[in-house]
C-alpha atoms as a PDB file:
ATOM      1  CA  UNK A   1      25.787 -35.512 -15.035  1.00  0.00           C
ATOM      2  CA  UNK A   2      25.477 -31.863 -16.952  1.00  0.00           C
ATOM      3  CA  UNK A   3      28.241 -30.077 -15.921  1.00  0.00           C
ATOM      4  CA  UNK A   4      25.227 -26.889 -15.896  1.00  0.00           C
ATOM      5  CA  UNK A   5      22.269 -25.399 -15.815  1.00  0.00           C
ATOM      6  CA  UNK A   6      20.016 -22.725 -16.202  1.00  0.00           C
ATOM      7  CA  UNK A   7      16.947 -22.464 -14.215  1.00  0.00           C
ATOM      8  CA  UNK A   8      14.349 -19.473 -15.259  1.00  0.00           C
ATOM      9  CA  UNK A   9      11.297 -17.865 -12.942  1.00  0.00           C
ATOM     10  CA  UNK A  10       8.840 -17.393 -15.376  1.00  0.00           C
ATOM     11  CA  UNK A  11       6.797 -14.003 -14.113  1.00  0.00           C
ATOM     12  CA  UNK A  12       8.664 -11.235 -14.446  1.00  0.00           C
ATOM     13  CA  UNK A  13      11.517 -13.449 -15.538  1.00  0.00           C
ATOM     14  CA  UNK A  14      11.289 -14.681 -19.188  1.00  0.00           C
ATOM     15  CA  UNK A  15       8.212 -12.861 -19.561  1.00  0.00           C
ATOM     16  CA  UNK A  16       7.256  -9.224 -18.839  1.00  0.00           C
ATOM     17  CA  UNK A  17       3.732 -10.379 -17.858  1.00  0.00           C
ATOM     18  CA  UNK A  18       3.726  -8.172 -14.428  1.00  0.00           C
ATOM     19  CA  UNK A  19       1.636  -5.262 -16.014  1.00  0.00           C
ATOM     20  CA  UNK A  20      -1.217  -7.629 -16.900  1.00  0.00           C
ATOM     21  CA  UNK A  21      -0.944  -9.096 -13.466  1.00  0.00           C
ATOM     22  CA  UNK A  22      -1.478  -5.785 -11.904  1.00  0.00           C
ATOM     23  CA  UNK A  23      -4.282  -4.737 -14.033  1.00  0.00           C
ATOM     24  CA  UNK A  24      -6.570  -8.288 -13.170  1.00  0.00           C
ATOM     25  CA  UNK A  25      -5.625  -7.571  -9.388  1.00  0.00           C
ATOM     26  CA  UNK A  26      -6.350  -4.222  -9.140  1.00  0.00           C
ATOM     27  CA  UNK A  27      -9.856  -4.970 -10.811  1.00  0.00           C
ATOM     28  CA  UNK A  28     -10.574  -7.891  -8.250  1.00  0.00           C
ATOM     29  CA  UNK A  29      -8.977  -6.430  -5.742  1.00  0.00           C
ATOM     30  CA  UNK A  30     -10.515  -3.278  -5.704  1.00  0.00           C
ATOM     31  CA  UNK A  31     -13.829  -4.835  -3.857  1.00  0.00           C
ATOM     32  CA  UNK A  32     -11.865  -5.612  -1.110  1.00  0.00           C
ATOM     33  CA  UNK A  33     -10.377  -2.303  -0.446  1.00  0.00           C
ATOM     34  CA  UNK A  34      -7.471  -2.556  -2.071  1.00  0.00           C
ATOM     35  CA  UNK A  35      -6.151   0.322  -4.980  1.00  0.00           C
ATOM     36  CA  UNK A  36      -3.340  -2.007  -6.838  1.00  0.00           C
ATOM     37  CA  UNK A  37      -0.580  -0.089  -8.148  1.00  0.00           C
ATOM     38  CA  UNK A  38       2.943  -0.735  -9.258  1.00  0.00           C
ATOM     39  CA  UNK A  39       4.459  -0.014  -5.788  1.00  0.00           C
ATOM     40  CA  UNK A  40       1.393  -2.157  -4.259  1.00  0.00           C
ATOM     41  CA  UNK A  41       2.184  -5.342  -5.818  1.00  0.00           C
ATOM     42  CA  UNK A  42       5.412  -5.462  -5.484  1.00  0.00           C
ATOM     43  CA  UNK A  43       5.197  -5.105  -1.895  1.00  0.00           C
ATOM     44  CA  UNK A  44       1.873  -7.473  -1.587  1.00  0.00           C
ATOM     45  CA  UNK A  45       1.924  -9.970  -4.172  1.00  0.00           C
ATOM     46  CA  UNK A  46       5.068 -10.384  -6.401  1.00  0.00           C
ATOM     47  CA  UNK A  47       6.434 -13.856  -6.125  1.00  0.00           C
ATOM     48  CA  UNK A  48       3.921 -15.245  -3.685  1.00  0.00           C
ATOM     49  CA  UNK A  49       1.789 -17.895  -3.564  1.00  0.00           C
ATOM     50  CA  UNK A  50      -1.621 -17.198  -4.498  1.00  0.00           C
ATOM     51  CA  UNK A  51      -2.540 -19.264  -1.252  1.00  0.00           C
ATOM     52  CA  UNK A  52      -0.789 -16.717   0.443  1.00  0.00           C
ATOM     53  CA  UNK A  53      -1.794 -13.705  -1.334  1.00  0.00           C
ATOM     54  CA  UNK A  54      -5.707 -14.202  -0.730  1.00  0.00           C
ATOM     55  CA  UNK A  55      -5.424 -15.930   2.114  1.00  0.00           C
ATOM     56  CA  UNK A  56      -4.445 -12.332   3.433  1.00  0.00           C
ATOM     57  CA  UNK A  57      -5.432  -9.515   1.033  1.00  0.00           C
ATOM     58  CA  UNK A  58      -9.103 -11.055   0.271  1.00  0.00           C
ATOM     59  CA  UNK A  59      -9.519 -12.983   4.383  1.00  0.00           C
ATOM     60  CA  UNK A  60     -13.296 -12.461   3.881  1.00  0.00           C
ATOM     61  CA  UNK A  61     -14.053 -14.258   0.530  1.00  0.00           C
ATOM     62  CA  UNK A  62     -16.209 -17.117   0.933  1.00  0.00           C
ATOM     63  CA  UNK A  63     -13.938 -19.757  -1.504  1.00  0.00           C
ATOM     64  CA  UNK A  64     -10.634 -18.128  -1.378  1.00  0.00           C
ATOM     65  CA  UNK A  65      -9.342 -21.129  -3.891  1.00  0.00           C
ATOM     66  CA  UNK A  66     -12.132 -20.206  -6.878  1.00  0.00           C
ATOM     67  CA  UNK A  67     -11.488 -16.596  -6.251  1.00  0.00           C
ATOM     68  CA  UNK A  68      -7.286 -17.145  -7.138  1.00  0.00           C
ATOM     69  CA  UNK A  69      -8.432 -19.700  -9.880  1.00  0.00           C
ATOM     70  CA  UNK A  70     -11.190 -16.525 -11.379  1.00  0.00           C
ATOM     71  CA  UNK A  71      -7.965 -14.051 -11.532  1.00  0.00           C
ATOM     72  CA  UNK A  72      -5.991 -16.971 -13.036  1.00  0.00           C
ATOM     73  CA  UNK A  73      -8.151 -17.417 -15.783  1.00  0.00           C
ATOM     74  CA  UNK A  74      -8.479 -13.374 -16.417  1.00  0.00           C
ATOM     75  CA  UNK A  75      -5.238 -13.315 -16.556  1.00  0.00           C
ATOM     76  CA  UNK A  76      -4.622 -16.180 -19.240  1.00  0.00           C
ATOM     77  CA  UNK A  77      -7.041 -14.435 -20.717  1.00  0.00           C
ATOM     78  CA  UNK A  78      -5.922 -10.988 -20.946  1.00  0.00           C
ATOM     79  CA  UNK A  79      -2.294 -12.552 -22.038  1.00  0.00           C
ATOM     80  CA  UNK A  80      -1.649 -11.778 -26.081  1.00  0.00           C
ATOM     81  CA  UNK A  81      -0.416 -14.142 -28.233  1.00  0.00           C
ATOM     82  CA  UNK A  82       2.184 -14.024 -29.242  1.00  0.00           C
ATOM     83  CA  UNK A  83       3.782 -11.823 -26.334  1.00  0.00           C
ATOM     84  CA  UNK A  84       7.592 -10.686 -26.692  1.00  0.00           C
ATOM     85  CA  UNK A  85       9.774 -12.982 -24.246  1.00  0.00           C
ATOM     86  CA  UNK A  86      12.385 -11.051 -22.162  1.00  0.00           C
ATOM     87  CA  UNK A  87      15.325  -9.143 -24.398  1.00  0.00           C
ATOM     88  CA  UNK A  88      17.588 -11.267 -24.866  1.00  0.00           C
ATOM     89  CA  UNK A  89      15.958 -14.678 -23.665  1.00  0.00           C
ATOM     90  CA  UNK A  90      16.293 -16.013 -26.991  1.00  0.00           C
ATOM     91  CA  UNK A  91      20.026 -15.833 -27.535  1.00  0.00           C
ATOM     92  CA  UNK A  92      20.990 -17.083 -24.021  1.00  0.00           C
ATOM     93  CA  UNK A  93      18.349 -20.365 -25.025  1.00  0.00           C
ATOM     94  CA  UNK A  94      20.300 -20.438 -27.777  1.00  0.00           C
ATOM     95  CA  UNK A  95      23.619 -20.711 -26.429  1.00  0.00           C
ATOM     96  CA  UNK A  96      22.316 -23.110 -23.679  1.00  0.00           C
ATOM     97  CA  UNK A  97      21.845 -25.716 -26.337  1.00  0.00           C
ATOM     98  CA  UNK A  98      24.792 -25.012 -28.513  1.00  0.00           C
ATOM     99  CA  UNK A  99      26.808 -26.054 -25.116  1.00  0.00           C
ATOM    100  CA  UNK A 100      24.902 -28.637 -23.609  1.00  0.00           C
ATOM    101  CA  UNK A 101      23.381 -27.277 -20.639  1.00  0.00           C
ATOM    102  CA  UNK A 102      20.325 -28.265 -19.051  1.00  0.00           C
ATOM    103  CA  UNK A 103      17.490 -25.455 -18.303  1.00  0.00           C
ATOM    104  CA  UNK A 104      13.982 -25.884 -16.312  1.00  0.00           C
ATOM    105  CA  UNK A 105      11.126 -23.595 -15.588  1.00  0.00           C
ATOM    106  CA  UNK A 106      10.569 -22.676 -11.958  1.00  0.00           C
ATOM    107  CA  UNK A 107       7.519 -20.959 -10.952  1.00  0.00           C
ATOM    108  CA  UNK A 108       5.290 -20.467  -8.723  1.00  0.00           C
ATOM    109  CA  UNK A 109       2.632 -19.775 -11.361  1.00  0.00           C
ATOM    110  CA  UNK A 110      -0.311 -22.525 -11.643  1.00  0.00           C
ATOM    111  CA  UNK A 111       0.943 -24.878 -14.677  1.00  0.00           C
ATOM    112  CA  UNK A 112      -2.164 -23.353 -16.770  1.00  0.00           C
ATOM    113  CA  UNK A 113      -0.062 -20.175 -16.560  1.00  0.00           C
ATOM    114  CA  UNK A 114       3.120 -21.617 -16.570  1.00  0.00           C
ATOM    115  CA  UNK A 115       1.982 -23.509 -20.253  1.00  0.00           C
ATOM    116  CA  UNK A 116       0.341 -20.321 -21.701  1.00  0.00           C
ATOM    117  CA  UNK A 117       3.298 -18.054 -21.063  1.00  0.00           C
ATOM    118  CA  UNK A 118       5.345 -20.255 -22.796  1.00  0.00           C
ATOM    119  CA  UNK A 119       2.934 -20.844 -25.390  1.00  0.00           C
ATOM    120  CA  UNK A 120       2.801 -17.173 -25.764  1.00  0.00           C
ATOM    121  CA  UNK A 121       6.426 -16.540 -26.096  1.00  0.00           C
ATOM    122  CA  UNK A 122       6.899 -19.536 -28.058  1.00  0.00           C
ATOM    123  CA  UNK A 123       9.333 -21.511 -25.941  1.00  0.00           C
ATOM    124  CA  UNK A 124       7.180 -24.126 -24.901  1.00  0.00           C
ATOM    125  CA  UNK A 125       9.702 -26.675 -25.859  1.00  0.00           C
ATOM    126  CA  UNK A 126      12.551 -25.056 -24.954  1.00  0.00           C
ATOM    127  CA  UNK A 127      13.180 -26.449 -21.216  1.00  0.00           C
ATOM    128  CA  UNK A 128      13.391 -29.523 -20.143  1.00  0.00           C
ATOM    129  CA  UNK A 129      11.482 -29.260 -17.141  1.00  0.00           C
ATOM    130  CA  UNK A 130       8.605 -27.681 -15.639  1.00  0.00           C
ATOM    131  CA  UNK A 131       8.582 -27.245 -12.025  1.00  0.00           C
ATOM    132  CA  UNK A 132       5.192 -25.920 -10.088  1.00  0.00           C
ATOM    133  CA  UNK A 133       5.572 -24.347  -6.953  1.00  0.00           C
ATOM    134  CA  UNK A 134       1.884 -26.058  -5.893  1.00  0.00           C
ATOM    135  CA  UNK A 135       2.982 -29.281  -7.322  1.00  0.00           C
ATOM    136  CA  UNK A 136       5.418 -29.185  -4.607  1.00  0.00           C
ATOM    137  CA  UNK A 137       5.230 -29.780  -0.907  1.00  0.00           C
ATOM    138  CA  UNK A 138       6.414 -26.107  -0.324  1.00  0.00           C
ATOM    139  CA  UNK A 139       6.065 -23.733  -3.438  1.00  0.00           C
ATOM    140  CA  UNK A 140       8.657 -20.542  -3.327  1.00  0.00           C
ATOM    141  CA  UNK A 141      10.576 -19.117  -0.875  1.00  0.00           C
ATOM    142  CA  UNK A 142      11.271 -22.126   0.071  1.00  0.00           C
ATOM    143  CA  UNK A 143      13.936 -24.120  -1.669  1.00  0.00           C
ATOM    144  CA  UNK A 144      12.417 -27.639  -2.942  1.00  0.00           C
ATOM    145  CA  UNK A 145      11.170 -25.784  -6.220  1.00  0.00           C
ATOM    146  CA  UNK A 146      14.772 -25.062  -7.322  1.00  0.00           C
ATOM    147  CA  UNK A 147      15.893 -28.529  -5.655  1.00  0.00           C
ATOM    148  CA  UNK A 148      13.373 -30.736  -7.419  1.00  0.00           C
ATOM    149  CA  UNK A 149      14.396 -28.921 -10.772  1.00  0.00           C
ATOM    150  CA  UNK A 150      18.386 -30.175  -9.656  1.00  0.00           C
ATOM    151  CA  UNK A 151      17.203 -33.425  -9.431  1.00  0.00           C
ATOM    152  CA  UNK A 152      15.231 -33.491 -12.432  1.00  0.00           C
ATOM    153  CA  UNK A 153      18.042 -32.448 -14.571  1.00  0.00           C
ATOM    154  CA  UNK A 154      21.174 -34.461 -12.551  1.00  0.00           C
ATOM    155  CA  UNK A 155      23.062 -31.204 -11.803  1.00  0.00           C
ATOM    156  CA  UNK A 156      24.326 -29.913  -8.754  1.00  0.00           C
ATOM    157  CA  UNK A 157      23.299 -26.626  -7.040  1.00  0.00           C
ATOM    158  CA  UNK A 158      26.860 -25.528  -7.818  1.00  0.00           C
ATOM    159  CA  UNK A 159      26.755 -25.492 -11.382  1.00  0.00           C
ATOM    160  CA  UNK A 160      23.480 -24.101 -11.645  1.00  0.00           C
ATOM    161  CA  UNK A 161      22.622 -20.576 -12.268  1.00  0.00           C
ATOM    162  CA  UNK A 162      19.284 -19.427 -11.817  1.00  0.00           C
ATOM    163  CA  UNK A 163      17.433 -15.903 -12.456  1.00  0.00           C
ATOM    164  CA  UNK A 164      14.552 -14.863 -10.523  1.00  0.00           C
ATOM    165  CA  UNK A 165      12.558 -11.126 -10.422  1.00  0.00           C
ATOM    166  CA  UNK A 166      11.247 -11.802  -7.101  1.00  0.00           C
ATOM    167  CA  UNK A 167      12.583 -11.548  -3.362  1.00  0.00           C
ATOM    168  CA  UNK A 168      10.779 -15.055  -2.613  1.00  0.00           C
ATOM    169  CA  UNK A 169      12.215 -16.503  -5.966  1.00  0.00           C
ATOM    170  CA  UNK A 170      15.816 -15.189  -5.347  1.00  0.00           C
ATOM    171  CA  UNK A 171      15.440 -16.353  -1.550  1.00  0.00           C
ATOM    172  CA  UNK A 172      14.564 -19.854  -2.769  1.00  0.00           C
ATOM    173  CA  UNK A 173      17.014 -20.225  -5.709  1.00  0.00           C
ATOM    174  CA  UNK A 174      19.915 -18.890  -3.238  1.00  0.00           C
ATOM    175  CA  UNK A 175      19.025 -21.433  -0.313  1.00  0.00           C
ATOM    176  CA  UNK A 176      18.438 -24.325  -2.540  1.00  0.00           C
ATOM    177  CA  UNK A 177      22.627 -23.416  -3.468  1.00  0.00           C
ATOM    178  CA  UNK A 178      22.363 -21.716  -7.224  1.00  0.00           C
ATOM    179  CA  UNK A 179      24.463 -19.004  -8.147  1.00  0.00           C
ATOM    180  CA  UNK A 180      21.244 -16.270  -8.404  1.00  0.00           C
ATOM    181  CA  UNK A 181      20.875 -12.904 -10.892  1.00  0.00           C
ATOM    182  CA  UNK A 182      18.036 -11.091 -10.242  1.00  0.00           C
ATOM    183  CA  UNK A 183      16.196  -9.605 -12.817  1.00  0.00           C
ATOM    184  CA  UNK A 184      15.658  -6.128 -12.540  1.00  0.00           C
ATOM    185  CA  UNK A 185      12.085  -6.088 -14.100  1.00  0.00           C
ATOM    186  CA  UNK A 186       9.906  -4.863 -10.970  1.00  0.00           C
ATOM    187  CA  UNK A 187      12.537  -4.313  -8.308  1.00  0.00           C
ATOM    188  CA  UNK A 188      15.431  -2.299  -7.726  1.00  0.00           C
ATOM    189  CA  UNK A 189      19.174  -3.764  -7.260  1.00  0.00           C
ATOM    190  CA  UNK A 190      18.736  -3.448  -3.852  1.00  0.00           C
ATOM    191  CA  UNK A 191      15.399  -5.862  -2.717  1.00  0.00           C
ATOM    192  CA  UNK A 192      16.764  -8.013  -5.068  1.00  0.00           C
ATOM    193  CA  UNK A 193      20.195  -8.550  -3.340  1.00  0.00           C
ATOM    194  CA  UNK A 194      18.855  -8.629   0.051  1.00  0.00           C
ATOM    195  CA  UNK A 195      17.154 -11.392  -0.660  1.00  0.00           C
ATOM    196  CA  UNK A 196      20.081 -13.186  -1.684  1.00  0.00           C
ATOM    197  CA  UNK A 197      20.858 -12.672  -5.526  1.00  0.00           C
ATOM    198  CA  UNK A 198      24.497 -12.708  -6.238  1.00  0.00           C
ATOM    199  CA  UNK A 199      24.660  -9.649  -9.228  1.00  0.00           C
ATOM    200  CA  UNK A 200      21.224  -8.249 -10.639  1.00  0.00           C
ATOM    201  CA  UNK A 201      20.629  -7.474 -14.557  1.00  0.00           C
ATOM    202  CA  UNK A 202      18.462  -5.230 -16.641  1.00  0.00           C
ATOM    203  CA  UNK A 203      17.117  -7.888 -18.975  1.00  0.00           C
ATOM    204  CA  UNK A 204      19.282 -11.194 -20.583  1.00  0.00           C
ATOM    205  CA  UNK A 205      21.014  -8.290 -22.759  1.00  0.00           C
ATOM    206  CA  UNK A 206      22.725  -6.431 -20.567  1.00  0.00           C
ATOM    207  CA  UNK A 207      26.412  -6.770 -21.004  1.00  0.00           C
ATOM    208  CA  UNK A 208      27.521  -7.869 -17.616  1.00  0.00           C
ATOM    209  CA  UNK A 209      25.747 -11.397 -18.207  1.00  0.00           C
ATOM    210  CA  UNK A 210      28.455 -12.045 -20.820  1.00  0.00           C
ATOM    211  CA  UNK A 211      31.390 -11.777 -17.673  1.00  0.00           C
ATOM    212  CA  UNK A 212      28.911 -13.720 -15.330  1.00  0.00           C
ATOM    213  CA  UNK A 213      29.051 -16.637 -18.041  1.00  0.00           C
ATOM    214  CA  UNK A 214      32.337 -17.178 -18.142  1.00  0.00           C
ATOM    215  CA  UNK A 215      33.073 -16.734 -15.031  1.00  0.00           C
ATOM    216  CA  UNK A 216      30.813 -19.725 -13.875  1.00  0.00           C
ATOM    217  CA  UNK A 217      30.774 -21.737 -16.899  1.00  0.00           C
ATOM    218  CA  UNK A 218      33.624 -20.724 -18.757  1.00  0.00           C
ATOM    219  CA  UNK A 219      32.021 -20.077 -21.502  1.00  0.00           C
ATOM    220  CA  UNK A 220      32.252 -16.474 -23.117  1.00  0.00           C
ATOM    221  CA  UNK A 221      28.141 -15.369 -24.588  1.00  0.00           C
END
């Protein structure tokens, strides 16, 4: 068994892919009465399902399903390639397989998303497992995305840290038993830790990761 692992959110996480996200809602959106904003998503639609998000900010739309799939596809297509991962995402991949330890993807982004973020950061080969939230019998907050992605890799919830952006991500990551950082990419400290997360970061560079490391793994970054 891996002694540990690293378990990313993609959204928000690895990627800074929230702008775009914002821009395809607020243009979809905006039929249905809604004016998208920064402080708009993150209270409507970060880290949620897109079942759930339609299912209650678009009620009236005749095929709820093609209308999450149309802003999917926008989205993929309004993603550059390449796009910059997250500062410092790089380095900590880096040391991850210098020592050994295991890392998944855990998202609740459809896996056409999932695949062209990665593609577009160019770390599509970089994890060793892809976990989809809809591939799943309960997607994010709940805790069998993060669980499945234990089992996958053979290591247990205690020697697994994960890093989420999200207060559904951070909710599911913490019940499921990892040791969560939120990612400071959207949200504030605060949301962040009431939903669980155990210490919150700026980006993969900020300095405090390094005492976070070694604390849990021993190993110094």
């Amino acid at each position: 068994m891996s002694p540990h692992a690293l378990l990313f959110d993609l959204d928000g996480t690895v990627i800074h892919s929230d702008p775009i996200h914002i821009l395809v809602f607020a243009d979809l959106l905006a039929a249905h009465g809604h004016i998208v904003d920064e402080a708009f998503y993150a209270a409507n639609i970060l880290g949620r399902s897109n079942a759930n998000i339609f299912g209650t900010l678009a009620p009236d739309h005749p095929d709820p399903q093609a209308f999450a799939d149309q802003k999917e596809a926008e989205f993929r297509r309004r993603l550059p390639r390449p796009y910059p991962s997250m500062p410092g995402l790089g380095a900590l991949m880096a040391l991850a397989r210098a020592q050994g330890w295991k890392t998944a993807a855990v998202t609740n982004a459809p896996r056409a998303n999932a695949i062209a973020m990665l593609d577009a950061i160019e770390l599509s080969d970089q994890f060793d497992t892809l976990v989809i939230g809809d591939e799943c019998i309960n997607g994010k907050p709940h805790p069998e995305p993060y669980l499945t992605a234990m089992t996958r890799l053979e290591v247990a919830p205690e020697h697994c840290i994960a890093f989420e952006d999200s207060p559904p991500g951070v909710t599911s990551a913490a019940a499921a038993g990892a040791y969560v950082i939120g990612i400071r990419s959207s949200l504030s400290d605060a949301p962040l830790r009431a939903a669980g997360a155990h210490e919150t970061i700026t980006d993969f560079t900020d300095p405090i990761l390094t005492g976070i490391l070694k604390t849990k793994t021993g190993v110094l970054a």
